[in-house]
N, C-alpha and C. Protein backbone atom coordinates (compact mmCIF):
# COMPACT_ATOMS: atom_id res chain seq x y z
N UNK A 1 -102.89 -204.43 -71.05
CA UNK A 1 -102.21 -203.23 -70.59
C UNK A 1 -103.19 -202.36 -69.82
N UNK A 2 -102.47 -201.77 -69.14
CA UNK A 2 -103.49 -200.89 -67.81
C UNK A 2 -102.92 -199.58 -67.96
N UNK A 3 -103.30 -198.45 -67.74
CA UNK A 3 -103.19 -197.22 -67.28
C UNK A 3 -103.15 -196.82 -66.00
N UNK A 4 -101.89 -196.46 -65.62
CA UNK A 4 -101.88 -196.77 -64.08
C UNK A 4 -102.30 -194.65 -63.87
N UNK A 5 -103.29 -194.99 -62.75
CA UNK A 5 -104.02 -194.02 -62.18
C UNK A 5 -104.09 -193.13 -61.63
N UNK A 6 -104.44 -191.72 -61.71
CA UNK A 6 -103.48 -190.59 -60.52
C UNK A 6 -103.33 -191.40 -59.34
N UNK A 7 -104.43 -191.85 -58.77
CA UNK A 7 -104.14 -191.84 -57.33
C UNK A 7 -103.13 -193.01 -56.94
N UNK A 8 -102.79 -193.97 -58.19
CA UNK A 8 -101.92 -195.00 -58.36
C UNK A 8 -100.71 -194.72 -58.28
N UNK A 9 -100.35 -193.83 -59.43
CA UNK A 9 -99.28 -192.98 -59.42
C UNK A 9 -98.95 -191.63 -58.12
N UNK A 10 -99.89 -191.70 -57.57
CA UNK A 10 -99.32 -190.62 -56.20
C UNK A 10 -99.07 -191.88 -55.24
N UNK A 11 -99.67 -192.96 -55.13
CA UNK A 11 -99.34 -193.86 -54.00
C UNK A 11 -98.17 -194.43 -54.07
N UNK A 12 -97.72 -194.34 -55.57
CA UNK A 12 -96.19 -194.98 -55.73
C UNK A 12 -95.21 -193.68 -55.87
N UNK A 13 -95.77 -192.69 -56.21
CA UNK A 13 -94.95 -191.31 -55.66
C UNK A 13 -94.31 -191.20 -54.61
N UNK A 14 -95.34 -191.40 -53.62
CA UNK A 14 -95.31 -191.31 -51.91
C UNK A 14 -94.30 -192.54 -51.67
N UNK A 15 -94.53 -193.72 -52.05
CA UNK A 15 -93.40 -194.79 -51.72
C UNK A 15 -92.31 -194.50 -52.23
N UNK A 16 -92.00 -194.31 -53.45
CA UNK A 16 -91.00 -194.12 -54.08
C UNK A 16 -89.97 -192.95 -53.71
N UNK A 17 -90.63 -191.47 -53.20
CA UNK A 17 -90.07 -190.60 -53.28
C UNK A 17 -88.85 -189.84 -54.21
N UNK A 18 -88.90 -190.61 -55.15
CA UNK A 18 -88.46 -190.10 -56.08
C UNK A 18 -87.76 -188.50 -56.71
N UNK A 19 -86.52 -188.34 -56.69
CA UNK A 19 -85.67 -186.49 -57.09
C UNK A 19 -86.02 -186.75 -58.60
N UNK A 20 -86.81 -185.97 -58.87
CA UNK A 20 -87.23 -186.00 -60.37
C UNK A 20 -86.17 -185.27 -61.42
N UNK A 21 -85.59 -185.34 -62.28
CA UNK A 21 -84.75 -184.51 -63.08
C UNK A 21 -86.02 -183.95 -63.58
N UNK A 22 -85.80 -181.95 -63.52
CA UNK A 22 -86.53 -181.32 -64.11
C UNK A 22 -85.40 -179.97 -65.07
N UNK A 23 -84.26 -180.97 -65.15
CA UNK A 23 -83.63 -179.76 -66.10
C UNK A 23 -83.89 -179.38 -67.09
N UNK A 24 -84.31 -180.21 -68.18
CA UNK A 24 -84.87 -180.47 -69.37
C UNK A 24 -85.96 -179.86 -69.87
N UNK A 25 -86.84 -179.11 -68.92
CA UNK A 25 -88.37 -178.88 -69.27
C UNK A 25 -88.41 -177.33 -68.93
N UNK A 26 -89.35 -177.28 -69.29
CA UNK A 26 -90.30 -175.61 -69.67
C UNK A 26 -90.66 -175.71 -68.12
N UNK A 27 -91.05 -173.88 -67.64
CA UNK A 27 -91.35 -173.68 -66.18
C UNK A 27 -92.79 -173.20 -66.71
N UNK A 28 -93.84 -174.45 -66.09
CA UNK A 28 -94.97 -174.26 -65.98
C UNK A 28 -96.02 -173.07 -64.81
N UNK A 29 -96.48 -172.71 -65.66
CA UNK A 29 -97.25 -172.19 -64.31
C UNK A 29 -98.51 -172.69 -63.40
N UNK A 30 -99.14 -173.42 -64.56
CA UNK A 30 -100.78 -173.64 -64.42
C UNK A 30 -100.20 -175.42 -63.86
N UNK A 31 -101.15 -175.02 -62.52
CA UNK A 31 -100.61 -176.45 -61.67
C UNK A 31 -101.12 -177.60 -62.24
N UNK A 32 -102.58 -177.61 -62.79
CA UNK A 32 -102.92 -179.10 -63.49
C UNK A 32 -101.74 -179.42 -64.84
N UNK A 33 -101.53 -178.90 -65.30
CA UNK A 33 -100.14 -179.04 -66.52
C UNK A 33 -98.89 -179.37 -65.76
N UNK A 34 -98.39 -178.78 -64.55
CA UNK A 34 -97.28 -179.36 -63.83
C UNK A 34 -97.74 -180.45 -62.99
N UNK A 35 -98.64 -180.89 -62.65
CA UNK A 35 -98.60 -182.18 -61.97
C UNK A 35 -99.10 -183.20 -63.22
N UNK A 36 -99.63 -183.24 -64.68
CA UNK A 36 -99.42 -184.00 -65.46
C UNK A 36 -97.90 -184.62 -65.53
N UNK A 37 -97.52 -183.28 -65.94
CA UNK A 37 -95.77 -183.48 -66.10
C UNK A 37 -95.06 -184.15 -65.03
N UNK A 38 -95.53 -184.36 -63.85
CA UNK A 38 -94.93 -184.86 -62.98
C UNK A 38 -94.87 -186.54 -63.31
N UNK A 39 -96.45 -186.17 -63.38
CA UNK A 39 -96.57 -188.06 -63.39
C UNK A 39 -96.02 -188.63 -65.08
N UNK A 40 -95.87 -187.90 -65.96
CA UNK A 40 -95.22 -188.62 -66.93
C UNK A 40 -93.83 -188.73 -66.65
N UNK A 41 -93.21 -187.30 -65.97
CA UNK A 41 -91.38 -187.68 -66.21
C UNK A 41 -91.17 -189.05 -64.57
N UNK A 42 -92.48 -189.00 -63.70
CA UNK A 42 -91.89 -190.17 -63.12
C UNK A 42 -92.25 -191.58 -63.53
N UNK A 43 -92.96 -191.59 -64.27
CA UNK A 43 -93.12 -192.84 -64.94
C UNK A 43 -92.02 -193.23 -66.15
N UNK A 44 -91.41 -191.88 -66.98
CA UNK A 44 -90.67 -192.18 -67.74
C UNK A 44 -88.83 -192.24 -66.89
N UNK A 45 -89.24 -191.67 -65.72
CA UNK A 45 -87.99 -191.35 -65.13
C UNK A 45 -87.49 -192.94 -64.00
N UNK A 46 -88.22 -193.50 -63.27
CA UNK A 46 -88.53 -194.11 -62.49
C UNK A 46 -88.80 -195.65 -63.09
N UNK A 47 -88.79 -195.86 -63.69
CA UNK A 47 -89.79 -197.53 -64.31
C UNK A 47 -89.40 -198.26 -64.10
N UNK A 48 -88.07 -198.48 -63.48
CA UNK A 48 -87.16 -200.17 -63.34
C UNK A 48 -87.92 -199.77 -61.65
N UNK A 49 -87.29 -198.66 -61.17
CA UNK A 49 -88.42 -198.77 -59.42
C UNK A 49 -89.76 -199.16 -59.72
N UNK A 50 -90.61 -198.69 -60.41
CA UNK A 50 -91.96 -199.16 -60.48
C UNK A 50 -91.72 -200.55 -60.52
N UNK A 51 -91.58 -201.05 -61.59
CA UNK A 51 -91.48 -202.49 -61.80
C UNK A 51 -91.34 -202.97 -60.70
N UNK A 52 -89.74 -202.86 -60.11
CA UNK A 52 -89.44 -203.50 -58.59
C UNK A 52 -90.68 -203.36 -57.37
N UNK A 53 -91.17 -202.34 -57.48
CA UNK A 53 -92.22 -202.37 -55.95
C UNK A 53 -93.68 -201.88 -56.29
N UNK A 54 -93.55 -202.63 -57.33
CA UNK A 54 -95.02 -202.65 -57.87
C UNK A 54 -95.79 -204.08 -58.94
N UNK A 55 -96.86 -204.14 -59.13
CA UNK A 55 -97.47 -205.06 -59.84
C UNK A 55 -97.15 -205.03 -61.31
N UNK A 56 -96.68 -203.62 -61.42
CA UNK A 56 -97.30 -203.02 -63.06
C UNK A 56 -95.98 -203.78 -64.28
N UNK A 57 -96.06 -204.00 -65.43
CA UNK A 57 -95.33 -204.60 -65.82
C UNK A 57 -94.47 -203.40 -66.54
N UNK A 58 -93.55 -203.70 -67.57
CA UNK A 58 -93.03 -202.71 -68.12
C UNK A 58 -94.03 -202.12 -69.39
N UNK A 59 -94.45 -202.59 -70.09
CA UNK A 59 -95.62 -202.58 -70.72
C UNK A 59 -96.55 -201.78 -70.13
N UNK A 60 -97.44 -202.05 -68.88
CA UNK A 60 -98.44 -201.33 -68.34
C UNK A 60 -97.88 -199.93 -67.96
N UNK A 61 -96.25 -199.25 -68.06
CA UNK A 61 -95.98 -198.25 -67.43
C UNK A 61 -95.12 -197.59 -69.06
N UNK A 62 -94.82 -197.88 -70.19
CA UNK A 62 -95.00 -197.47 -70.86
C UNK A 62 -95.75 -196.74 -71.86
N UNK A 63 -97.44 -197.81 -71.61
CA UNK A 63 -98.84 -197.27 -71.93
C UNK A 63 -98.76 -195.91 -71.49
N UNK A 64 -98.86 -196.49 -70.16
CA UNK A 64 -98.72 -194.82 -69.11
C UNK A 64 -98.41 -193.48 -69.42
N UNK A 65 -96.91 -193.66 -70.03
CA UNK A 65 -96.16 -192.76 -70.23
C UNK A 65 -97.10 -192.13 -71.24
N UNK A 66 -96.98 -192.94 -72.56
CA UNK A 66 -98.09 -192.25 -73.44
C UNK A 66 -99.63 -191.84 -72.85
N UNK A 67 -100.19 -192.16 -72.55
CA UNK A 67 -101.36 -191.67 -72.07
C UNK A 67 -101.22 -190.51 -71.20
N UNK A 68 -100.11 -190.57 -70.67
CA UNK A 68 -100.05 -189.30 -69.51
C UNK A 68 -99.43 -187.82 -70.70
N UNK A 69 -98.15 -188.70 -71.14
CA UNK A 69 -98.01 -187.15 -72.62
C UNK A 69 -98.94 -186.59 -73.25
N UNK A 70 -99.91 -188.02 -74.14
CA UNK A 70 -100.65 -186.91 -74.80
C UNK A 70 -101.97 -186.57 -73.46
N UNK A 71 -102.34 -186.91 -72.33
CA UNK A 71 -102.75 -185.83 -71.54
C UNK A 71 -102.03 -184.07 -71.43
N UNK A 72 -100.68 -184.45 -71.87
CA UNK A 72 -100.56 -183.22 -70.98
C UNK A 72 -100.16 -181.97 -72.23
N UNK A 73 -100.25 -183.07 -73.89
CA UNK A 73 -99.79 -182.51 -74.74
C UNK A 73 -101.32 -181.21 -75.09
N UNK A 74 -102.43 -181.95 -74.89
CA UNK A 74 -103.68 -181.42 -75.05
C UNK A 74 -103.80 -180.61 -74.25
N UNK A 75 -103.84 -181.39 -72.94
CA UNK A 75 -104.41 -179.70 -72.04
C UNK A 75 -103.83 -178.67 -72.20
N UNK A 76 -102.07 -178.82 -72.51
CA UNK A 76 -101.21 -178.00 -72.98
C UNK A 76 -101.71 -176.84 -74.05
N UNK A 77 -102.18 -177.28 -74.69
CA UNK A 77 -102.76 -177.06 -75.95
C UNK A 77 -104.43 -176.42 -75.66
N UNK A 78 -105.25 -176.88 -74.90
CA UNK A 78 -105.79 -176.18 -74.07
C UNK A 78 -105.85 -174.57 -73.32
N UNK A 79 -104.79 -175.40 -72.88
CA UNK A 79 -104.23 -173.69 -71.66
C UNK A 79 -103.90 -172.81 -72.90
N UNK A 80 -103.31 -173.01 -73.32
CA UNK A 80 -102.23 -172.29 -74.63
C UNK A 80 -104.16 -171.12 -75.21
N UNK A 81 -104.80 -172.26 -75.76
CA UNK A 81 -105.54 -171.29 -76.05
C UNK A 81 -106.48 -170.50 -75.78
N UNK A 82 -106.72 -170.61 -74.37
CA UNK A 82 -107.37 -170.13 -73.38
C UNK A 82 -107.04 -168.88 -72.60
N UNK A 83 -105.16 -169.05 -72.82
CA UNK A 83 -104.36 -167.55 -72.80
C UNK A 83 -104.53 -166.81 -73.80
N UNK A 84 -104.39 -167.15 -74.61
CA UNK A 84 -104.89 -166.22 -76.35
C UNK A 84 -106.21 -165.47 -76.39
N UNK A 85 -106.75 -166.48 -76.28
CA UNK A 85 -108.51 -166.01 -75.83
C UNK A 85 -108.77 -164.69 -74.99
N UNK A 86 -108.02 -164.84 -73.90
CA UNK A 86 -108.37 -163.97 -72.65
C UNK A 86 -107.22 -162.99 -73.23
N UNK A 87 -106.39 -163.21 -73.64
CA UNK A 87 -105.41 -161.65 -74.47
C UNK A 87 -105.95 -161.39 -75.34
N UNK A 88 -106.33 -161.53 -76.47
CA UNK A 88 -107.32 -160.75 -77.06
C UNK A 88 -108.22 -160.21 -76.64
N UNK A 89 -109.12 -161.00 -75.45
CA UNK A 89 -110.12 -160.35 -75.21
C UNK A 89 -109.95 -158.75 -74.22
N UNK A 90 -108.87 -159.17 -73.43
CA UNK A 90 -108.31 -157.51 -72.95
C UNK A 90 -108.29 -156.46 -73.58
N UNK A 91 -107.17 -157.16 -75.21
CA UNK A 91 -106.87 -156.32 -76.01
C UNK A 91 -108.16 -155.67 -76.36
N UNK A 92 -109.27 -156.03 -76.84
CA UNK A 92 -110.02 -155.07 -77.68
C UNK A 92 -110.94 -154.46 -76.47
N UNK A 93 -110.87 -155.03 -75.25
CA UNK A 93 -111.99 -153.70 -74.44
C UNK A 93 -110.67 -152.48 -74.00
């Protein structure tokens, strides 16, 4: 199994062109957290196209999916407390 790669996943972005369903989800602000999210809902959104015009198997784009969530579950988790941080720190000067 492989982890298919940003720049993997933007080259099959670009082919694919893909209308992403984004009804479902939270409005991000912080752009590295929305372009995670991108590449997981098109890997989870998209995968019978991958398959078709690509090498990757169904397997190698399921990995994906997971590897790209918990990417985006952490940084998530990240940002999250990095806003806390910097609000408190307002708060007390």
């Amino acid at each position: 199994m492989k982890i298919i790669s940003v720049d993997e996943i933007e080259i099959l972005f670009k082919k694919l062109r893909p209308v992403l369903d984004k009804s479902n989800i939270i409005i991000i602000e912080d752009e590295g957290l929305s372009k995670i999210l991108k590449y997981y809902l098109f890997l989870e959104q998209c995968t019978d196209e991958i398959i078709v015009n690509s090498s990757y198997t169904f397997e190698d784009i399921l990995y994906s999916q997971y590897y790209w969530f918990v990417t985006f579950k952490n940084q998530y988790f990240l940002v999250l407390d990095m806003t806390e941080v910097w609000t408190k720190r307002r708060f007390f000067f």
